[in-house]
C-alpha atoms as a PDB file:
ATOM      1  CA  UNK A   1      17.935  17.545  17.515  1.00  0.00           C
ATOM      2  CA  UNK A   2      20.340  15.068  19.124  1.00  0.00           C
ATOM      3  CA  UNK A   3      21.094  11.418  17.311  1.00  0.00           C
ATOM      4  CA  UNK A   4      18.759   9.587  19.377  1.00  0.00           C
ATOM      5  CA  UNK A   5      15.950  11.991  19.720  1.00  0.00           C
ATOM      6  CA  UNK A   6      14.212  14.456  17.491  1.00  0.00           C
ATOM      7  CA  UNK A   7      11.862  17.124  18.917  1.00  0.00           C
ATOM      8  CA  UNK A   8       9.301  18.123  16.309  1.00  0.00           C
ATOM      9  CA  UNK A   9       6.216  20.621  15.808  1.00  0.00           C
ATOM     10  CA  UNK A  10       2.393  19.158  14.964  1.00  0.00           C
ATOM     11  CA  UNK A  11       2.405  21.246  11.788  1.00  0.00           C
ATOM     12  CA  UNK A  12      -1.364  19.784  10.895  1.00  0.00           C
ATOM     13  CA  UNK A  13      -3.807  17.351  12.561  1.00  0.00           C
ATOM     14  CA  UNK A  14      -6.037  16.025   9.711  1.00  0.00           C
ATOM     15  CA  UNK A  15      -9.098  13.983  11.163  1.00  0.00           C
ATOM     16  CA  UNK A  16      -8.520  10.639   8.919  1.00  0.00           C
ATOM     17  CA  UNK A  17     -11.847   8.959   9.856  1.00  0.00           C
ATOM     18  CA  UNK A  18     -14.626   8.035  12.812  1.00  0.00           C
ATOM     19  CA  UNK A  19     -12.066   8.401  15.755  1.00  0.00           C
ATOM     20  CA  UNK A  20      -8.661   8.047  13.669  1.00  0.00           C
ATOM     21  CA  UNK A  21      -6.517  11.572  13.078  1.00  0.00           C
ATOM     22  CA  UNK A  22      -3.503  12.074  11.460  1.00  0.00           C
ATOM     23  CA  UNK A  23      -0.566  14.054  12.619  1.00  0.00           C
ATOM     24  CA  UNK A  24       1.860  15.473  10.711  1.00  0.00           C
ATOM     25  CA  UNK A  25       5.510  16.197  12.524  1.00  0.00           C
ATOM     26  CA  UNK A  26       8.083  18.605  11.004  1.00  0.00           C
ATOM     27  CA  UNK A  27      11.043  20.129  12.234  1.00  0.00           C
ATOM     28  CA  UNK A  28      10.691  23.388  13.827  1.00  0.00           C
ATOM     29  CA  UNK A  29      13.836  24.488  11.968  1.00  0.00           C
ATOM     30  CA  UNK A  30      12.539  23.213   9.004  1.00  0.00           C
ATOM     31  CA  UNK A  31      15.119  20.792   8.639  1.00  0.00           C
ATOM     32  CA  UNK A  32      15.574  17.705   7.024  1.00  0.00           C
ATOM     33  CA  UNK A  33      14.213  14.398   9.156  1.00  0.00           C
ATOM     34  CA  UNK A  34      15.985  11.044   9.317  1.00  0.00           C
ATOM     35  CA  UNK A  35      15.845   9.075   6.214  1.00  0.00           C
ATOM     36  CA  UNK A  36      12.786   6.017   6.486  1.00  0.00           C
ATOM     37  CA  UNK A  37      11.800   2.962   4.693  1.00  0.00           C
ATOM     38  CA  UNK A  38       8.182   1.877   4.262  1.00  0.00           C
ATOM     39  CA  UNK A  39       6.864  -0.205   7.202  1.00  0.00           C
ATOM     40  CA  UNK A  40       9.236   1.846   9.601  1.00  0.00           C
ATOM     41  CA  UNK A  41       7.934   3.634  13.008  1.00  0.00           C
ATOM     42  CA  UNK A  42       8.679   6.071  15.661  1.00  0.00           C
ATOM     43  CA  UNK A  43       8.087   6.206  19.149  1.00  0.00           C
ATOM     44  CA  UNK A  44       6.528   9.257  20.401  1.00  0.00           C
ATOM     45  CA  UNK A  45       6.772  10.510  24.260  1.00  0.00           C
ATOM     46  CA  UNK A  46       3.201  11.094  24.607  1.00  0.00           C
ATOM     47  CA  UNK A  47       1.509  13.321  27.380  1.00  0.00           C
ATOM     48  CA  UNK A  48       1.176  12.116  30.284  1.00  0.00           C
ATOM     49  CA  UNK A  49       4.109  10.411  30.308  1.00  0.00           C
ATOM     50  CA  UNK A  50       3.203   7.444  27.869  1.00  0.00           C
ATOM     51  CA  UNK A  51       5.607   6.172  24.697  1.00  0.00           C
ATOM     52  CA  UNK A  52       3.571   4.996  21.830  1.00  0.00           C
ATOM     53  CA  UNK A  53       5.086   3.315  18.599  1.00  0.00           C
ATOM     54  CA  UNK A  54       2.853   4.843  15.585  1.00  0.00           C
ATOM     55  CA  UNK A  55       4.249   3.803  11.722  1.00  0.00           C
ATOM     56  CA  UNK A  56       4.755   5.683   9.285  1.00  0.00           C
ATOM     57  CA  UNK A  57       2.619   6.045   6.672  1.00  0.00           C
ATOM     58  CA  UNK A  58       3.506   9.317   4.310  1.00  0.00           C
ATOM     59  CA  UNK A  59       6.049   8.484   1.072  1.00  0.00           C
ATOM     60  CA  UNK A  60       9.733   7.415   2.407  1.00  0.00           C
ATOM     61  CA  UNK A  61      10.496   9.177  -0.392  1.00  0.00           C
ATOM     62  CA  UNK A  62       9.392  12.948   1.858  1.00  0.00           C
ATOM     63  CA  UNK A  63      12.572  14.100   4.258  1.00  0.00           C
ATOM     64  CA  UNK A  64      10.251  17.594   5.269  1.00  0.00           C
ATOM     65  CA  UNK A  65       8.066  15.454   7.491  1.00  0.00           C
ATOM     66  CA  UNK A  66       6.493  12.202   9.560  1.00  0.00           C
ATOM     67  CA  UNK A  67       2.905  11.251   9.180  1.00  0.00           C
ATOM     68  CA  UNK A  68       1.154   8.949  12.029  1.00  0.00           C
ATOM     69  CA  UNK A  69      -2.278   8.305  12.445  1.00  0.00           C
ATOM     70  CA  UNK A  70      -3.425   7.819  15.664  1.00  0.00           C
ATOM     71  CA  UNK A  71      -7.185   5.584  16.390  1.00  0.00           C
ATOM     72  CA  UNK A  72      -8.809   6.824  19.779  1.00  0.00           C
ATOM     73  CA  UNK A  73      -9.127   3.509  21.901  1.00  0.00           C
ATOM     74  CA  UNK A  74     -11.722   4.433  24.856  1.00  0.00           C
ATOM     75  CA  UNK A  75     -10.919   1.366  26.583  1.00  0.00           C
ATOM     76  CA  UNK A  76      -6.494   1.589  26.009  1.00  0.00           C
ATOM     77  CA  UNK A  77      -3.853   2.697  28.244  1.00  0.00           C
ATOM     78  CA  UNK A  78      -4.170   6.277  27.984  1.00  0.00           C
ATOM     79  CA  UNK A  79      -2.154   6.701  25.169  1.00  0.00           C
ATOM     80  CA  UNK A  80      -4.038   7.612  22.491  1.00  0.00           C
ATOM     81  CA  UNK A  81      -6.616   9.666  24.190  1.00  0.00           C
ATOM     82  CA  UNK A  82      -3.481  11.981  25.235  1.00  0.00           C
ATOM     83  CA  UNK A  83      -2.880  12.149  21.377  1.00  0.00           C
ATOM     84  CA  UNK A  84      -6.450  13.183  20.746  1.00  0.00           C
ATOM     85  CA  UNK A  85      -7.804  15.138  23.704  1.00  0.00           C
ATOM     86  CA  UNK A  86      -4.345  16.740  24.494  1.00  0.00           C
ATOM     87  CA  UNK A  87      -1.814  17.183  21.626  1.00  0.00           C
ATOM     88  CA  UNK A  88      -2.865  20.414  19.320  1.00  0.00           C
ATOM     89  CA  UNK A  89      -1.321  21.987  16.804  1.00  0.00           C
ATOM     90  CA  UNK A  90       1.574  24.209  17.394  1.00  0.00           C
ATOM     91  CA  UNK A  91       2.639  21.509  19.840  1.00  0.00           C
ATOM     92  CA  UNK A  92       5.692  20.228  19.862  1.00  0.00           C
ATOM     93  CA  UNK A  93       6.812  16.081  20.508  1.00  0.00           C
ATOM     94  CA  UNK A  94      10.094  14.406  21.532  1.00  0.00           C
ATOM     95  CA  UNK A  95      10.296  11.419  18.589  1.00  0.00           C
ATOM     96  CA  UNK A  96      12.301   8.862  18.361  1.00  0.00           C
ATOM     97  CA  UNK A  97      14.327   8.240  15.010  1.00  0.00           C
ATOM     98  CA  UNK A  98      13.020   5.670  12.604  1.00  0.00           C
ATOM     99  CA  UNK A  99      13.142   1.799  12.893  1.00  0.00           C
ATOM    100  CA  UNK A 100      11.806  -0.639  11.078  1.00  0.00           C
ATOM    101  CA  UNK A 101      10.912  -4.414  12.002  1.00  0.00           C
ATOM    102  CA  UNK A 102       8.061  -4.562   9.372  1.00  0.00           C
ATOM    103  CA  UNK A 103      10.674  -3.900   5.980  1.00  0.00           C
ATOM    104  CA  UNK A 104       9.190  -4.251   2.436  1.00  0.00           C
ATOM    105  CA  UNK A 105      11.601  -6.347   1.348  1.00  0.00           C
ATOM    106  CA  UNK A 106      11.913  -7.746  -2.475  1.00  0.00           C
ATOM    107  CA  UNK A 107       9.360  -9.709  -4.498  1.00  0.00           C
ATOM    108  CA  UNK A 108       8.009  -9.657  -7.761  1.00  0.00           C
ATOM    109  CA  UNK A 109       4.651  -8.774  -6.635  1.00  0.00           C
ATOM    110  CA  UNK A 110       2.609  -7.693  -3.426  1.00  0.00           C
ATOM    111  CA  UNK A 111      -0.398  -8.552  -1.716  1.00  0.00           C
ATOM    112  CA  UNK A 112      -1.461  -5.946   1.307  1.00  0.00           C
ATOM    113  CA  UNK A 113      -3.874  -6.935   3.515  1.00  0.00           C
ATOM    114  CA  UNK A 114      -4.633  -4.020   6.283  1.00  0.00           C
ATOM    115  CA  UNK A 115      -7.727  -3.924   9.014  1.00  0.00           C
ATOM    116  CA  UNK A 116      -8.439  -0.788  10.576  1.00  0.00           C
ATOM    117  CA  UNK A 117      -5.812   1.532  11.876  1.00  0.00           C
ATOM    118  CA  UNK A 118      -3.549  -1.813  10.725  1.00  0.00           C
ATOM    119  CA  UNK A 119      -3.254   0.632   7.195  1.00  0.00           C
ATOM    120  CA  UNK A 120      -0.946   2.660   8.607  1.00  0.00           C
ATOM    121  CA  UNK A 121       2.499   0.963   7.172  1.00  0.00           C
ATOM    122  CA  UNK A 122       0.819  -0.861   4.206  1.00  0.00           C
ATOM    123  CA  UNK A 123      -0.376   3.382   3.272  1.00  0.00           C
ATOM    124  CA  UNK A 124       3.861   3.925   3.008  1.00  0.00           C
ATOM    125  CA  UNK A 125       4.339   0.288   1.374  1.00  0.00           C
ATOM    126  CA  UNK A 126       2.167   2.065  -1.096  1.00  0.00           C
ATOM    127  CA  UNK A 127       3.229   4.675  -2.089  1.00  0.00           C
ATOM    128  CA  UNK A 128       6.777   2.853  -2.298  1.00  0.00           C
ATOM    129  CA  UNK A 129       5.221   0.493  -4.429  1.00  0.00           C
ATOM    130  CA  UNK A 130       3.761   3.021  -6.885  1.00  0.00           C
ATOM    131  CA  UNK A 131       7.300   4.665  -7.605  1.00  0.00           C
ATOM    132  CA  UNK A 132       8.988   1.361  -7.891  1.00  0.00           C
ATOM    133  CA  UNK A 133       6.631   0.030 -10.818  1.00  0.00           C
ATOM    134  CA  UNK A 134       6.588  -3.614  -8.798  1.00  0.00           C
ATOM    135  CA  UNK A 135       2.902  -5.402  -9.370  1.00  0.00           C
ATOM    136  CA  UNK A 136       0.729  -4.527  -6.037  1.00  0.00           C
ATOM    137  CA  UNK A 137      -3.000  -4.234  -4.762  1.00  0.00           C
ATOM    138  CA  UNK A 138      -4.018  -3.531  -1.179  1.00  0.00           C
ATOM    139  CA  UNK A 139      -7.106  -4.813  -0.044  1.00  0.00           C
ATOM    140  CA  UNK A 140      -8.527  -2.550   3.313  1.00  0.00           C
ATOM    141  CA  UNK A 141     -10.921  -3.901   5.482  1.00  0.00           C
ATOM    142  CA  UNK A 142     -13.097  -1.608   7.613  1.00  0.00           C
ATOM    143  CA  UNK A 143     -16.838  -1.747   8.815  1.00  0.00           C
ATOM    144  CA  UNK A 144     -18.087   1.375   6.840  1.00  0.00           C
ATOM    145  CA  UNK A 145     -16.879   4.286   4.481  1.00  0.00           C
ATOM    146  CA  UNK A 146     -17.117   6.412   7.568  1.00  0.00           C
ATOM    147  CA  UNK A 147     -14.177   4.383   9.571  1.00  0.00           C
ATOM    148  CA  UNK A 148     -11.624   3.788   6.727  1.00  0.00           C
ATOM    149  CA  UNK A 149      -8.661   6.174   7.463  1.00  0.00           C
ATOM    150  CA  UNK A 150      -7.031   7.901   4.009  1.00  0.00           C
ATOM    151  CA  UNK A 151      -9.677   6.481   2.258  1.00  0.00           C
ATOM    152  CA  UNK A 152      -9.548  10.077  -0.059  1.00  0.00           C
ATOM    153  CA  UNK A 153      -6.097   8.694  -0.356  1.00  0.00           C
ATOM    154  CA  UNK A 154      -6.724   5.719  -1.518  1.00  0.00           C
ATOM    155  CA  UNK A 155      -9.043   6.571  -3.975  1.00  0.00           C
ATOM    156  CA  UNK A 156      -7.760   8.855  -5.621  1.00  0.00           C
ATOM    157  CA  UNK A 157      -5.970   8.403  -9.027  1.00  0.00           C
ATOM    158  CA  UNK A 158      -2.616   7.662  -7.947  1.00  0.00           C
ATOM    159  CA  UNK A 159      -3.965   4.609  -6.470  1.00  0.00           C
ATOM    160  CA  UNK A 160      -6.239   3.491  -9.162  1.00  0.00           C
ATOM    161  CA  UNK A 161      -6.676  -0.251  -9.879  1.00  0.00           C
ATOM    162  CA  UNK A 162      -4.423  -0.565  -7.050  1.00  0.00           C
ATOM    163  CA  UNK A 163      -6.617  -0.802  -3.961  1.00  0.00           C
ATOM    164  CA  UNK A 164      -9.998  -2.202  -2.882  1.00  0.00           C
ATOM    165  CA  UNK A 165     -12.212  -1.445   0.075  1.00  0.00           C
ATOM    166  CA  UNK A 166     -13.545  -3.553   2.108  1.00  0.00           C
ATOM    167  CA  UNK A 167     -16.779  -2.667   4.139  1.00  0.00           C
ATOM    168  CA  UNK A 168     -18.396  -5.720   6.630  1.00  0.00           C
ATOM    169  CA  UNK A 169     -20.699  -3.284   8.393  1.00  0.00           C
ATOM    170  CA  UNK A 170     -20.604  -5.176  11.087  1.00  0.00           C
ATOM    171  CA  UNK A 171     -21.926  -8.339   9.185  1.00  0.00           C
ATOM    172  CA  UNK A 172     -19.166 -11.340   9.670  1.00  0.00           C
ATOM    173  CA  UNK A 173     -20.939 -12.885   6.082  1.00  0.00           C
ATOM    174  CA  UNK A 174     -19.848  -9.702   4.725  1.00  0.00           C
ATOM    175  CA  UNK A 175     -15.870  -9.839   5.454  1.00  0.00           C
ATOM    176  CA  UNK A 176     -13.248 -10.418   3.255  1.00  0.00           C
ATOM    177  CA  UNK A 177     -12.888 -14.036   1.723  1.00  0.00           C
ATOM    178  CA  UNK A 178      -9.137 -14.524   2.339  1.00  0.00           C
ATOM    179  CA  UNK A 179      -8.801 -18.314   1.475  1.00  0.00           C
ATOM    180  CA  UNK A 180     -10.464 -17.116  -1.791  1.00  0.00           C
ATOM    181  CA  UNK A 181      -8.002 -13.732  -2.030  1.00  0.00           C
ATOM    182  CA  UNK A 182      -5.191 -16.026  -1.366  1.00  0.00           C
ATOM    183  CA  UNK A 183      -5.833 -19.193  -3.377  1.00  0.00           C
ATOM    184  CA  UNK A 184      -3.304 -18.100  -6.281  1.00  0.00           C
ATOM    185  CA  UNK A 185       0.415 -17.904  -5.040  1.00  0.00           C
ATOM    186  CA  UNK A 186       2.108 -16.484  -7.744  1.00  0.00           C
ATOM    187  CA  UNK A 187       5.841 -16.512  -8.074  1.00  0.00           C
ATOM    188  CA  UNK A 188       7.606 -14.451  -6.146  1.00  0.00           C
ATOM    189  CA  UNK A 189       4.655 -12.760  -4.456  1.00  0.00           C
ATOM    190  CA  UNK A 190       4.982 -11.955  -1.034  1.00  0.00           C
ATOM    191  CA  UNK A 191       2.140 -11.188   1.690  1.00  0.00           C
ATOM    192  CA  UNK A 192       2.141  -8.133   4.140  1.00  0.00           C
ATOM    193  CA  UNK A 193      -0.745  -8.260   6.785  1.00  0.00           C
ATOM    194  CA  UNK A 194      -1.029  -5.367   9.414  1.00  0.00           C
ATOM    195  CA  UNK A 195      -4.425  -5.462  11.599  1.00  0.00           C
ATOM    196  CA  UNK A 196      -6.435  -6.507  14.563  1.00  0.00           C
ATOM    197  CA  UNK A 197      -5.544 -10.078  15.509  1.00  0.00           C
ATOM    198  CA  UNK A 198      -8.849 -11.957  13.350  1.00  0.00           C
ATOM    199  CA  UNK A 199      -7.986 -10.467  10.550  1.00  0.00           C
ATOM    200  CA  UNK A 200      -3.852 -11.866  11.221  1.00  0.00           C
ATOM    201  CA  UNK A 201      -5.263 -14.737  11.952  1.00  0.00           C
ATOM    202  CA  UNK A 202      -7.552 -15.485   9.474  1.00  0.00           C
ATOM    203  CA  UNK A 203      -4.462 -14.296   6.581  1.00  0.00           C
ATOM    204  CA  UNK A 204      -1.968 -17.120   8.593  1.00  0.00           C
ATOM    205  CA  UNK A 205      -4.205 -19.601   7.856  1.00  0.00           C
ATOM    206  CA  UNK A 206      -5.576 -18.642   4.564  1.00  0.00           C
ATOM    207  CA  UNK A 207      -1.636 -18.892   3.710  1.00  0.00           C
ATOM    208  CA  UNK A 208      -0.866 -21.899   5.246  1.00  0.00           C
ATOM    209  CA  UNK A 209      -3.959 -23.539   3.537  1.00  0.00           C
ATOM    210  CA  UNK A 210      -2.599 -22.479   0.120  1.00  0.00           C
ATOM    211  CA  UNK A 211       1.064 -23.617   1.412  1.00  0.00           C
ATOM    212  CA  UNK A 212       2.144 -19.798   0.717  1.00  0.00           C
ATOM    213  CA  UNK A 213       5.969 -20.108   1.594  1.00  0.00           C
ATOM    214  CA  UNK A 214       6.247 -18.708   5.110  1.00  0.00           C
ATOM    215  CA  UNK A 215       8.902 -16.512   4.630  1.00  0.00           C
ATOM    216  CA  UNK A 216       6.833 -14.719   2.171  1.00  0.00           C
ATOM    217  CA  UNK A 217       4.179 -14.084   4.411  1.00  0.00           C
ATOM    218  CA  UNK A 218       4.700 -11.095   6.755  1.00  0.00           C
ATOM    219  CA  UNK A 219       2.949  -9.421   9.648  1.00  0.00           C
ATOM    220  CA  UNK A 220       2.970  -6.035  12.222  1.00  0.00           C
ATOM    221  CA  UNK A 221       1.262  -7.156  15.165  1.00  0.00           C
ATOM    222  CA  UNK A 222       0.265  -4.001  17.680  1.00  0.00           C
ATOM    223  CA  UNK A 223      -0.496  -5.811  20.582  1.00  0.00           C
ATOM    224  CA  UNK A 224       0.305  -9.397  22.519  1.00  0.00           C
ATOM    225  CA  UNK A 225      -3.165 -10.712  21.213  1.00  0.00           C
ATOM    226  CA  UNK A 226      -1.993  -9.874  17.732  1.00  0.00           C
ATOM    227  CA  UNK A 227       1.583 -11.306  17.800  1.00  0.00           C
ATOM    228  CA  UNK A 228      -0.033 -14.084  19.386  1.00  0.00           C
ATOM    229  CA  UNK A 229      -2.292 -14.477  16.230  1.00  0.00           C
ATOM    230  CA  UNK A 230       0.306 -14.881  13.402  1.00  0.00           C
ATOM    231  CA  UNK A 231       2.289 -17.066  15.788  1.00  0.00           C
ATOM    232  CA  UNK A 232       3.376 -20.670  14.071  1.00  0.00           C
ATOM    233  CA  UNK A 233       2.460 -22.743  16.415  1.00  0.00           C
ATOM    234  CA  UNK A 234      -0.175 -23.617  19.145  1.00  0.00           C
ATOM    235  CA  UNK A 235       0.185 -21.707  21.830  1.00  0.00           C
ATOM    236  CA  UNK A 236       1.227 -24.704  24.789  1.00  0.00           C
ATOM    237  CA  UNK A 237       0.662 -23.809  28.410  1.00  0.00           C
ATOM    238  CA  UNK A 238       4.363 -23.551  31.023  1.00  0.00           C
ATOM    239  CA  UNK A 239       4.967 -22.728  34.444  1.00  0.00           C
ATOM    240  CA  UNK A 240       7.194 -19.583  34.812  1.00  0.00           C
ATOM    241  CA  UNK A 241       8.380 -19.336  38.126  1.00  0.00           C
ATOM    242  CA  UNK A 242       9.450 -16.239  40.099  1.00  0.00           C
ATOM    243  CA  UNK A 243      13.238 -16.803  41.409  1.00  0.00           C
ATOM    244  CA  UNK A 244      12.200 -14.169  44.545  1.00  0.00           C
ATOM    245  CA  UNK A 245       9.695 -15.780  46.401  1.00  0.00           C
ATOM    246  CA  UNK A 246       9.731 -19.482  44.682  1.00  0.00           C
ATOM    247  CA  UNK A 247       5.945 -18.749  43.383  1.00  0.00           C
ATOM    248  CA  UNK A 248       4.900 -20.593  40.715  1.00  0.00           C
ATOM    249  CA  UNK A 249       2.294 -19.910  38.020  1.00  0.00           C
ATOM    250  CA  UNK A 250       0.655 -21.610  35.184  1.00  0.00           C
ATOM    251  CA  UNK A 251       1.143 -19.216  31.680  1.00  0.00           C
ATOM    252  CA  UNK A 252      -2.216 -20.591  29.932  1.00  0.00           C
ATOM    253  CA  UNK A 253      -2.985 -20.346  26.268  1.00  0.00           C
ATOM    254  CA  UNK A 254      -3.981 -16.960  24.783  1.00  0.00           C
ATOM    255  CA  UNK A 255      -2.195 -15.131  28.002  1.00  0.00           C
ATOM    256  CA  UNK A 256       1.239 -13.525  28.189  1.00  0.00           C
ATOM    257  CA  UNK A 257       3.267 -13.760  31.279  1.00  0.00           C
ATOM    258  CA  UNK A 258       2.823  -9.893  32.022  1.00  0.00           C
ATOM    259  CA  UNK A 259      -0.330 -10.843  32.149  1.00  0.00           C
ATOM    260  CA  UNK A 260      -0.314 -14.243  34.540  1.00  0.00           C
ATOM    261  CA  UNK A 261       2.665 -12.114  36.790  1.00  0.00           C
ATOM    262  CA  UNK A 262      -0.152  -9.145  37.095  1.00  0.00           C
ATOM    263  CA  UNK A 263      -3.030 -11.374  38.148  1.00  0.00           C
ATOM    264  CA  UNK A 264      -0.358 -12.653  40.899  1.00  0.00           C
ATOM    265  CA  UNK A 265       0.212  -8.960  42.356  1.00  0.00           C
ATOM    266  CA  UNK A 266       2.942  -8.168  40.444  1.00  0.00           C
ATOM    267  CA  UNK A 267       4.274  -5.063  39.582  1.00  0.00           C
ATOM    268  CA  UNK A 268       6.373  -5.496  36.043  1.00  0.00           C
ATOM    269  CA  UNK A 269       7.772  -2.411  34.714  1.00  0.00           C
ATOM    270  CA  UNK A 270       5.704  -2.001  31.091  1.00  0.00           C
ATOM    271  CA  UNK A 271       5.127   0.402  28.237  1.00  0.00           C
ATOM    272  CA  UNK A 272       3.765  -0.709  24.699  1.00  0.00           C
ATOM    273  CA  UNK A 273       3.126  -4.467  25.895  1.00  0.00           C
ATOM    274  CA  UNK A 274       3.323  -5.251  21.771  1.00  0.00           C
ATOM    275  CA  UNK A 275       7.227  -6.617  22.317  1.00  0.00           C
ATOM    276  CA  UNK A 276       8.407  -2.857  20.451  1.00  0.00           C
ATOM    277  CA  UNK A 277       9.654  -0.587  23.252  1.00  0.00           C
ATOM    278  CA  UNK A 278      11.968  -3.390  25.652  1.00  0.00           C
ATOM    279  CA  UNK A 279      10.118  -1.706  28.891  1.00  0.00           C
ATOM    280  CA  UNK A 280       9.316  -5.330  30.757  1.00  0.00           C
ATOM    281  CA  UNK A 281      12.693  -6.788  29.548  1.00  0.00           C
ATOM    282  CA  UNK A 282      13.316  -9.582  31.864  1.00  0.00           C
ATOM    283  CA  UNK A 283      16.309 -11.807  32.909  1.00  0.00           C
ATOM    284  CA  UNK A 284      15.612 -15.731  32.170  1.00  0.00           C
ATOM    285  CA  UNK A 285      17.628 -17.933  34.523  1.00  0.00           C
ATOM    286  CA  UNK A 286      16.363 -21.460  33.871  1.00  0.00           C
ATOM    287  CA  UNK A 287      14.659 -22.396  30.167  1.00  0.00           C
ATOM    288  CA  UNK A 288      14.197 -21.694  26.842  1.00  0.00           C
ATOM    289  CA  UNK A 289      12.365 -18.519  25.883  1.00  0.00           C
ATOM    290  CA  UNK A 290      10.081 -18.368  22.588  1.00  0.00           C
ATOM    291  CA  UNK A 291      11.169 -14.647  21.266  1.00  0.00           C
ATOM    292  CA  UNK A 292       8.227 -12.938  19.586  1.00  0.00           C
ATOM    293  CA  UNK A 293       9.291  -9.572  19.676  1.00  0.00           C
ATOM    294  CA  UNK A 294      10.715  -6.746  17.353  1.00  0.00           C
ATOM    295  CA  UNK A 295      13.364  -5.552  20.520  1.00  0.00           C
ATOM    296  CA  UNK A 296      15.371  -7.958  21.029  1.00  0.00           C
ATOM    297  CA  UNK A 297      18.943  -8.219  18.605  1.00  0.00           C
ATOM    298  CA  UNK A 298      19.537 -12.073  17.212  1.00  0.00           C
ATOM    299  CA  UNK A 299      22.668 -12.064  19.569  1.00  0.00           C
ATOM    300  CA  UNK A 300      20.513 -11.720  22.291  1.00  0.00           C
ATOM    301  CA  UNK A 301      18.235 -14.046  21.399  1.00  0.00           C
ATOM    302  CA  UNK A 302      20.394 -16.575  20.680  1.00  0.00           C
ATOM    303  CA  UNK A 303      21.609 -16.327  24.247  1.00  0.00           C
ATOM    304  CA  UNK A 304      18.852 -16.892  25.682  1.00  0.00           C
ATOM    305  CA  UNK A 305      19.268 -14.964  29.089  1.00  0.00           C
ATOM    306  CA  UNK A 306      16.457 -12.298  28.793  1.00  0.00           C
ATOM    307  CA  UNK A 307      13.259 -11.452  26.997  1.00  0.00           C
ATOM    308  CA  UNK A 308      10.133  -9.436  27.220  1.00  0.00           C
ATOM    309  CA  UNK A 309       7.589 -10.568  29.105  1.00  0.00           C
ATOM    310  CA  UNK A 310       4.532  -8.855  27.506  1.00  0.00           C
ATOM    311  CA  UNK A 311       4.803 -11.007  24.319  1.00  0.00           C
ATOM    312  CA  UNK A 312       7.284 -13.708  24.508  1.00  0.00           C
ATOM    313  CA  UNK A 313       6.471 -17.464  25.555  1.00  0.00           C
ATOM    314  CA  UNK A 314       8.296 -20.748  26.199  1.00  0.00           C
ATOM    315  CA  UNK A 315       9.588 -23.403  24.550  1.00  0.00           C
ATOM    316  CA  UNK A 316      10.129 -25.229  27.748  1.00  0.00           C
ATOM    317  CA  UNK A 317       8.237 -26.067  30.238  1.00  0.00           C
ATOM    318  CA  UNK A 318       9.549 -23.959  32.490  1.00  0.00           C
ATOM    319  CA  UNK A 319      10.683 -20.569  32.521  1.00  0.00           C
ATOM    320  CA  UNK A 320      12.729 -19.308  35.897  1.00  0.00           C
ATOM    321  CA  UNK A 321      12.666 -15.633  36.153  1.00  0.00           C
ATOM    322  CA  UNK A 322      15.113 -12.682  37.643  1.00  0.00           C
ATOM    323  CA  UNK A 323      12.264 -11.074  39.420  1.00  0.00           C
END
């Protein structure tokens, strides 16, 4: 295994829930794997030429082995269904080592808020939690029993008192109350939120209502729409322009500028369009970029000279592009 890549054997695939497996990675050698922190994740060189970020979400404390969990999206990129329909066990993946962007960082209590296949960290933030002693509860939202990954896990005894389920089936009347969850802001509590974009969205305002401190509030988004939905502030419409041909084009509300530069016949190179993998970095010549990925160092976004297209906005009005 070289220092920048690890190839490792599918030891067990473990179906986690309605359309949601796990996968557990080991070295063929049996060595020891990379050292991780809870909320950390790999990138995984998927058939069919894809690269997927997945988190982790066994103990940190485990060095024998990586657990990812993988949800089947009919209507993604490809990615996943290569995980399902293609990757068996025996099988052997080219990983990337561990980083982290999502860190569980120090508080004297935690609130973990997860939607979906959005468990995957807060599952590792868990069982961190548990050996540490620190005050916790995770609250999982799902539509059924049926569709909530680990929920053996999380029901079992280790986790007891610690975690409550959260089934809507399908009823919006039925979801979680967050402005209720989050009305108390204890001291030194911090928030960590990882799930589709309502639920993010819904938890940034339910702490901005209660004046939670923002720093202590803390999201993984997996896609633009979800980095988008923790965002700050109202999203403002620019004009990026493309240096090449002198084109410009409007960058609306609730639309990325991979997205605006596709609609205009585009081709922009592109991988995990969540702002992880730094596949559609792109030079900025004139303006002010609004960073809003996990790629980028703070050197280089303090320079201001490049950023990634698939979830990054403007502060300016104008944006001036190296394509």
């Amino acid at each position: 295994m070289s220092q920048d890549t690890l190839r490792l054997r599918v030891h067990r695939i473990t179906p986690e829930a309605e359309g949601i497996r796990s996968y557990e990675l080991v070295s063929p050698e049996g060595a020891s794997l990379p050292a991780f922190e809870a909320g950390a994740h790999v990138d995984v060189q998927v058939p069919g030429g894809f690269t997927r970020q997945y988190s982790l979400c066994n103990d940190p404390a485990e060095r024998h082995r990586y657990v990812i969990a993988v949800q089947k999206d009919a209507g993604g990129r490809g990615g996943s269904r290569a995980m399902h329909e293609q990757v068996h066990e025996g099988d052997e993946l080219t990983v990337g080592p561990p980083r982290c962007a999502f860190p569980l960082m120090y508080a004297r209590g935690y609130v973990l808020v997860g939607g979906g296949i959005g468990i995957t960290p807060l599952v590792s933030m868990a069982h961190a939690l548990r050996r540490q002693g620190a005050p916790w509860h995770l609250h999982y939202c799902t539509r059924s029993p049926e569709r909530t990954a680990f929920r053996e896990l999380l029901t079992s005894p280790a986790f007891a008192g610690h975690v409550t389920l959260h089934h809507d089936l399908g009823d919006p009347a039925r979801r979680l109350d967050l402005k209720a969850l989050l009305t108390r802001r204890p001291g030194g509590h911090r928030v960590y939120c990882c799930g589709p974009a309502p639920l993010m969205r819904a938890v940034r305002e339910a702490t901005q209502h209660h004046e939670w401190p923002r720093e202590k509030v803390h999201f993984e988004a997996f896609s633009a729409d979800g980095v988008g939905a923790v965002g700050t502030e109202a999203e403002q419409e620019f004009q990026v322009v493309v240096r090449s041909s002198g084109a410009t084009y409007p960058v609306p509300p609730g639309n990325s500028v991979l997205q605006v530069l596709r609609e205009n016949g585009m081709r922009v190179p592109s991988d995990c369009e969540a702002g992880s993998c730094g596949a559609c970095l792109t030079r900025v010549l004139e303006g002010e970029p609004e960073h809003r990925d996990t790629f980028l160092s703070e050197a280089r976004r303090a320079a201001r000279c490049d950023m990634l297209v698939c979830v990054s906005r403007a502060r300016s009005r104008q944006l001036v592009l190296d394509l």
